[in-house]
Every structure is written in structure tokens, then in C-alpha cells.
Protein backbone atom coordinates (compact mmCIF):
# COMPACT_ATOMS: atom_id res chain seq x y z
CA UNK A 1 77.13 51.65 36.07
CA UNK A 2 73.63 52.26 34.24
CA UNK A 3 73.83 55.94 34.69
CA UNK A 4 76.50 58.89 34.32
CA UNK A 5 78.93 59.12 36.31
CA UNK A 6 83.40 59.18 36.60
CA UNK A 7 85.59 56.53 38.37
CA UNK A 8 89.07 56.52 39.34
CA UNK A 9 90.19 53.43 41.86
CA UNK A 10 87.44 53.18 44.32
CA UNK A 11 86.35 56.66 43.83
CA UNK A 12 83.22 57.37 42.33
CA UNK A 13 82.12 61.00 41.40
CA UNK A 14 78.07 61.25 40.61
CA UNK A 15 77.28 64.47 39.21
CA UNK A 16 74.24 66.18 38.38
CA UNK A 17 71.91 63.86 39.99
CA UNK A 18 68.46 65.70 39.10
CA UNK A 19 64.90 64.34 38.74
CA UNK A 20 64.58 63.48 35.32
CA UNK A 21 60.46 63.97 35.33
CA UNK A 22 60.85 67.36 37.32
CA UNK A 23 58.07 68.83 34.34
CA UNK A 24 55.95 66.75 36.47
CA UNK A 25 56.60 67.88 39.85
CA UNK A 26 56.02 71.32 39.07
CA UNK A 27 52.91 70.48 37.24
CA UNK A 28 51.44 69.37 40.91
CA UNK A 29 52.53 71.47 43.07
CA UNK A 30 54.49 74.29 41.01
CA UNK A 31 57.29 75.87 41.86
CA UNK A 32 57.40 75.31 45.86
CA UNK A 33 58.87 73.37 48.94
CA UNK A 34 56.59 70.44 48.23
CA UNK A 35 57.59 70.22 44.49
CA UNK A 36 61.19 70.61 45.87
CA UNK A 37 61.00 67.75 47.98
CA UNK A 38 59.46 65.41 45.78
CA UNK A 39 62.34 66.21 43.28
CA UNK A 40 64.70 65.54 46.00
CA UNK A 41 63.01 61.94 46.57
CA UNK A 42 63.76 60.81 43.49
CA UNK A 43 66.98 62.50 42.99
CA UNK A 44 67.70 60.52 47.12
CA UNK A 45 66.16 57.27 44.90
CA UNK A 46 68.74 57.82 42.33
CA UNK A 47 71.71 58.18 44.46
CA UNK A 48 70.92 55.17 46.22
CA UNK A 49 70.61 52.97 43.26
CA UNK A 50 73.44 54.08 41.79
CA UNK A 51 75.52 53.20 45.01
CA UNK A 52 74.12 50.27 44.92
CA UNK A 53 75.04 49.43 40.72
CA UNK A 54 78.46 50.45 41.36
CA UNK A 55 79.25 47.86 44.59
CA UNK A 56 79.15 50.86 46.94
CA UNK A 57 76.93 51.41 49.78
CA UNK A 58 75.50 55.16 51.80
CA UNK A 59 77.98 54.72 54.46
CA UNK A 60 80.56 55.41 51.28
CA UNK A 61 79.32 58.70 50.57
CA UNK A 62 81.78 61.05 51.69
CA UNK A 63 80.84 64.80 50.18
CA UNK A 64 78.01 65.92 48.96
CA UNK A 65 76.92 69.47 47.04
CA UNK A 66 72.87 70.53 47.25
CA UNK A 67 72.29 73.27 44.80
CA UNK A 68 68.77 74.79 45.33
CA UNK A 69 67.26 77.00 43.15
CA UNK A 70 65.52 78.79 45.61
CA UNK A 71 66.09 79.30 49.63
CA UNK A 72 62.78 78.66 50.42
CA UNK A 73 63.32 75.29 49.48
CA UNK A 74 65.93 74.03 51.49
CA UNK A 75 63.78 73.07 54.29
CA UNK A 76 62.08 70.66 52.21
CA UNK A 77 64.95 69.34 50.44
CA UNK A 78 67.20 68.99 53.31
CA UNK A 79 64.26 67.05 55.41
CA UNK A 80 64.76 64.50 52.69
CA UNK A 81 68.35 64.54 52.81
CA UNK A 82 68.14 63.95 56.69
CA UNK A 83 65.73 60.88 56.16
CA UNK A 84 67.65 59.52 53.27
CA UNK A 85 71.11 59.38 54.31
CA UNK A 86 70.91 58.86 57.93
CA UNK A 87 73.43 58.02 60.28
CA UNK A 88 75.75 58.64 57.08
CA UNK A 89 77.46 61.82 58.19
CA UNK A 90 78.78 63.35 54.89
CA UNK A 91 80.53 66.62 54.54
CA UNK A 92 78.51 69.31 52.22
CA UNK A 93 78.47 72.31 50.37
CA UNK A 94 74.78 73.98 50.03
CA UNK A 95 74.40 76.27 47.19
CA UNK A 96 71.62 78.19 45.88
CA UNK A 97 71.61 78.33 42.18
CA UNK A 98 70.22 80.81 39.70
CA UNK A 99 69.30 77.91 37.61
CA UNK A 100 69.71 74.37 36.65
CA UNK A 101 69.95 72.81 33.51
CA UNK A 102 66.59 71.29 33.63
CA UNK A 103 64.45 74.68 33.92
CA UNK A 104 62.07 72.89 36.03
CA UNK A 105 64.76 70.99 38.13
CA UNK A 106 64.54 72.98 41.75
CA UNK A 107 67.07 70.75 43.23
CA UNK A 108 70.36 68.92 41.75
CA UNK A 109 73.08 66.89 43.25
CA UNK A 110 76.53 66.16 43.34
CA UNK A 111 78.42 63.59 45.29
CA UNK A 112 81.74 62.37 45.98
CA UNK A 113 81.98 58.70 46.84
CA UNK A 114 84.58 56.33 48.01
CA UNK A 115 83.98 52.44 48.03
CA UNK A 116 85.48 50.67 50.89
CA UNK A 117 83.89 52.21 53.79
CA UNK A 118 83.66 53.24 56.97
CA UNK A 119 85.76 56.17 56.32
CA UNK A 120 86.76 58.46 59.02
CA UNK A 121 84.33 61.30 59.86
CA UNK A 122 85.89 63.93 62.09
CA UNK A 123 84.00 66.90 64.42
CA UNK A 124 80.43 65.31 64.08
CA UNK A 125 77.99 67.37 64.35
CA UNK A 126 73.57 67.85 64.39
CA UNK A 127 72.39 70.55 61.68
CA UNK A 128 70.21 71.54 64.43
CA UNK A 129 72.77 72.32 66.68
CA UNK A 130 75.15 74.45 64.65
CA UNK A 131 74.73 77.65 63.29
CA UNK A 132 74.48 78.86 59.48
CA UNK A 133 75.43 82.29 59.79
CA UNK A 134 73.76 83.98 62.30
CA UNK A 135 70.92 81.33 62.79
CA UNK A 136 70.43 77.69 62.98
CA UNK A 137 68.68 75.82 60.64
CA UNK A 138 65.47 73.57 61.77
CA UNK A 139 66.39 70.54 59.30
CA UNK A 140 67.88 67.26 61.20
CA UNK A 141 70.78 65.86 59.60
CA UNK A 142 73.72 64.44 60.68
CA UNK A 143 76.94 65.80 59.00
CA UNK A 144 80.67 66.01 59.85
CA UNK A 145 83.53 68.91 59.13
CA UNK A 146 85.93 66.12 57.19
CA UNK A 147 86.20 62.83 55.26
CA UNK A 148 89.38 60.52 55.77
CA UNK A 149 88.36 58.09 53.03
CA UNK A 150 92.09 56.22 52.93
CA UNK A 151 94.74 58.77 51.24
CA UNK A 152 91.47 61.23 50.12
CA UNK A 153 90.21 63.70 52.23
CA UNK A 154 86.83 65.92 51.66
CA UNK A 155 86.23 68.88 53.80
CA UNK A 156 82.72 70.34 54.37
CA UNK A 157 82.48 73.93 52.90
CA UNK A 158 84.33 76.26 54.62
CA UNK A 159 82.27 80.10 55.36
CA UNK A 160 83.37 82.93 58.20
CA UNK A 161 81.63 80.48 60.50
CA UNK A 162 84.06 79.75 62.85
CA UNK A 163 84.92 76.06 64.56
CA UNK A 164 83.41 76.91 67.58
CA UNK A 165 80.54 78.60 65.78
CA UNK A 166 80.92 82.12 65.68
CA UNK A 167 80.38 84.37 62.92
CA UNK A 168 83.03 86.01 61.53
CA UNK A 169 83.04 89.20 58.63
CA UNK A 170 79.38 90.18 58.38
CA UNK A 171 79.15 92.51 55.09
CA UNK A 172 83.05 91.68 55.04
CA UNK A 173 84.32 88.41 52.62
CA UNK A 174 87.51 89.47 52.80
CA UNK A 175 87.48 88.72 56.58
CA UNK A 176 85.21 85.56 56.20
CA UNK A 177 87.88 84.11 53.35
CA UNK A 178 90.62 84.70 56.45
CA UNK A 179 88.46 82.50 58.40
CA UNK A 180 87.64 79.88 56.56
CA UNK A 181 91.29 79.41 55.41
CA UNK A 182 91.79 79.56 59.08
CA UNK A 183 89.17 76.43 59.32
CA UNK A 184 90.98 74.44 56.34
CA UNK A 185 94.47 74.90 58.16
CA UNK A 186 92.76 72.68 61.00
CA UNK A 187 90.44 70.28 59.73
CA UNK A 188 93.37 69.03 57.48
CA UNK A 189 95.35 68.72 60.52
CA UNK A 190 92.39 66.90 62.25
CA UNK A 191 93.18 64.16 58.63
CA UNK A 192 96.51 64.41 59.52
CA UNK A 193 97.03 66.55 56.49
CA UNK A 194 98.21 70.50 56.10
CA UNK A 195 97.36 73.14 53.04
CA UNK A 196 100.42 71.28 51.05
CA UNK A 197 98.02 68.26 50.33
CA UNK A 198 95.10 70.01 48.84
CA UNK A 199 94.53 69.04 45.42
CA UNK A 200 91.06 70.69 44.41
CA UNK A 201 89.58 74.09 45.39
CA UNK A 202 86.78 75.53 44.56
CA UNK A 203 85.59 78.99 45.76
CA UNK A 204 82.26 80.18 45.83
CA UNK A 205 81.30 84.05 46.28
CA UNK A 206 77.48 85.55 45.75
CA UNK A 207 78.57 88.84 44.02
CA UNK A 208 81.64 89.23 41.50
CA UNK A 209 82.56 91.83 43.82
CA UNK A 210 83.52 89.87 46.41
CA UNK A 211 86.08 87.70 44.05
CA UNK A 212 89.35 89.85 44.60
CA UNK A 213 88.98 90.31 48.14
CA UNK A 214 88.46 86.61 48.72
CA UNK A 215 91.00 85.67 46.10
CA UNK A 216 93.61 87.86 48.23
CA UNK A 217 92.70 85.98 50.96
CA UNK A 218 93.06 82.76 49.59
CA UNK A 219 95.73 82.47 47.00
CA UNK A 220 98.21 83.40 49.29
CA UNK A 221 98.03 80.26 51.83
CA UNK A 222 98.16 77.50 48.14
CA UNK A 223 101.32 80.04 47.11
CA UNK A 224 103.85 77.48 48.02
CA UNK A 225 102.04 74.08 46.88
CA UNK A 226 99.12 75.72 44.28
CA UNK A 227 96.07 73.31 43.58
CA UNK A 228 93.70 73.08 40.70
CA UNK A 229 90.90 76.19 41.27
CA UNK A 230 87.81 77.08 40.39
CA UNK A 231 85.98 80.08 41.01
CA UNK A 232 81.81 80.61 40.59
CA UNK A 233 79.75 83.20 41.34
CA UNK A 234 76.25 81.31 42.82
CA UNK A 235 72.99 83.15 43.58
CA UNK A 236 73.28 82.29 47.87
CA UNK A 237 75.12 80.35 49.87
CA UNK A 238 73.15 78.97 53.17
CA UNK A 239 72.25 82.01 54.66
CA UNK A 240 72.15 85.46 53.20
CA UNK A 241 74.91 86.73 55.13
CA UNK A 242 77.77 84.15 53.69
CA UNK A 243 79.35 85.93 51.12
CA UNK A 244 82.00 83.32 50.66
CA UNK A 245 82.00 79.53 50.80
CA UNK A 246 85.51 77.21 49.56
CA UNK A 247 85.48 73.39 48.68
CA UNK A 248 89.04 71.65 49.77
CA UNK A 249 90.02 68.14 48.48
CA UNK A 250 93.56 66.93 49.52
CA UNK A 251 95.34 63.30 48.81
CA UNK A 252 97.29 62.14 51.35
């Protein structure tokens, strides 16, 4: 590969996938949507020649993590994302960041990828036709709730939305931990999988605060087969009313 990256097998993981002349998309448009999206062409650029350096091909891309500095932008950026990996149907986590490393970077990416596709891509769905907490979004992209990519399995980032859509814990992330836990329990079923076969969590909360109720809810369903955690504290999640958002990779 010509740029960063980590392999293991036919795993690839890209992280950190910025525009690397961002300076100069702020210098034409400053700090806004437009800026935004240009940085997330070239970032979209990026990803796809590096896919294509390491033998591996969109329809590979299993997971993916957007972190936005600013929600104002994700319109813009997510457009792109729509264009640029149609018909792909990746799982994601959508963050919005406080920073990035590159102060003029607005948008960053991380993505998991697994040569050897098609993969399996369970409960399909249109960002235009689910909710994001309490609203829908007006980006068009294609995504899916989990990744079978042979013995891996990536879930999309799981909120108090529910399955079937509904909002669950407003001002509570105690409540939407329990219901995201309650999501993880069945999209690893849908892989054929069960909480025993997670390997990776990572839990995402908007306030400190909100770590120990969350935690309470969580720890308790990885008691009997604990997994490697993480825990960060972003600026947002997708909507303002998410207080909570986990990441679950399992191995078959």
C-alpha cells in the first residue's frame, strides 16, 4: 500500500483518511458545507485509490466512521458519501468531533475493509427512509444494520433508535444504552452470532455524565465473555438527542 494503513488476512483497516490540502479548502470557501464537501471528495478519492492499491474493491468496504466537525456539515459530506459509494451498503458510525488533527480538516474517515467480497449485508435500508432520532435525514445513501464479511462481522452504530424505528430514552442514556444492547442482541443473531462473539466495543456518549449510566447498561450483557472497550466522549452523535452511540465487532 502507498499510504497508511493496518492489515491482518484480508482485512484492511484505513484510518484517518483526511484531505491532506484541507488549508486550501477553507481558504475558498471557509469553514462551511461547501468546504466540507470538497474535503470529503478528496478524502472519497483517497479511499478509492487505496482500495484499489491494496487488490480490494468498494463493494469490500464493510464499516465505515464519518467524524464531522460540525453538524451543519453532514449534509454536504454525506451527499458525497451517497454518490461515492453507491450501491455499496456499508454499516456506519457518524460522529461529530470537537476537532481533528488537521485544524482545518472538517471531515475525517475511518474504514473497515474486507477483501474478498460480496459480503453479506443484512436489514438494508435508504437514509431517507429511516429515522435519526426524532427526524429523518434528507441525504440518500444506501446503508445496512450488519456486515457478514466471512467469520467478521461489523454492526452499524447502535443509539435508542429502535429496529423498527422508534425512539427510545429522550434526555435518558441509561434507557437508550438498554436499547441499543437490545439491537446488538439481534443483529448478531441476524450473522448468526450472539453477544459471546463480540470482540471490539466501542462506546460513544456526548457528556461524561452520561458514562456510568451507559456503562451500567452495558457492561453487564459482555460480563460473561468481556471484549476489548473503549470509551470517548464526542461533541454529537447524529442528532442532538442521541446521547449514546456503541460500535460492535464480533469473529465468528
Amino acid at each position: 500500500m502507498t499510504d497508511h494503513g493496518a492489515t491482518s488476512g484480508d482485512e484492511l483497516f484505513l484510518p484517518g483518511l483526511a484531505d491532506p490540502d484541507a488549508a486550501e479548502a477553507v481558504r475558498r470557501h471557509g469553514h462551511s458545507p461547501k468546504a466540507a464537501a470538497a474535503q470529503a471528495e478528496v478524502v472519497f478519492g483517497r479511499l478509492h485509490a487505496m482500495l484499489a492499491d491494496a487488490g480490494a474493491a468498494p463493494g469490500d468496504v464493510c464499516k465505515i466512521t464519518m467524524q464531522i466537525t460540525d453538524r451543519a456539515y453532514r449534509q454536504a459530506v454525506y451527499a458525497v458519501l451517497g454518490r461515492r459509494l453507491a450501491g455499496v451498503f456499508p454499516v456506519s458510525t457518524g460522529l461529530i468531533m470537537a476537532g481533528l488533527p488537521d485544524p482545518d480538516a472538517l471531515f475525517q474517515l475511518d474504514a473497515y475493509v474486507v477483501r474478498g467480497g460480496p459480503h453479506e449485508r443484512f436489514r438494508r435500508y435508504r437514509s431517507t427512509d429511516a429515522p435519526y432520532g426524532l427526524h429523518r435525514q434528507a441525504f440518500v445513501m444506501e446503508f445496512c444494520m450488519a456486515v457478514r464479511a466471512g467469520r467478521r462481522i461489523y454492526l452499524r452504530g447502535q443509539t435508542g433508535l429502535s429496529l423498527d424505528g422508534s425512539f427510545v430514552g429522550l434526555n435518558d442514556a441509561g434507557a437508550q444504552a438498554r436499547q441499543a444492547i437490545q439491537n446488538v442482541r439481534a443483529l448478531l443473531a441476524d450473522a448468526g452470532a450472539d453477544l459471546s462473539h463480540a470482540v471490539r466495543l466501542v462506546t460513544y456518549v456526548t457528556d461524561r455524565a452520561h458514562l456510568a449510566p451507559v456503562l451500567a447498561a452495558i457492561e453487564p450483557a459482555f460480563a460473561d465473555a468481556p471484549a476489548a472497550s473503549t470509551e470517548i466522549v464526542v461533541k454529537g452523535l447524529a442528532a442532538p438527542e442521541l446521547l449514546m452511540e456503541i460500535d460492535v465487532h464480533a469473529v465468528l
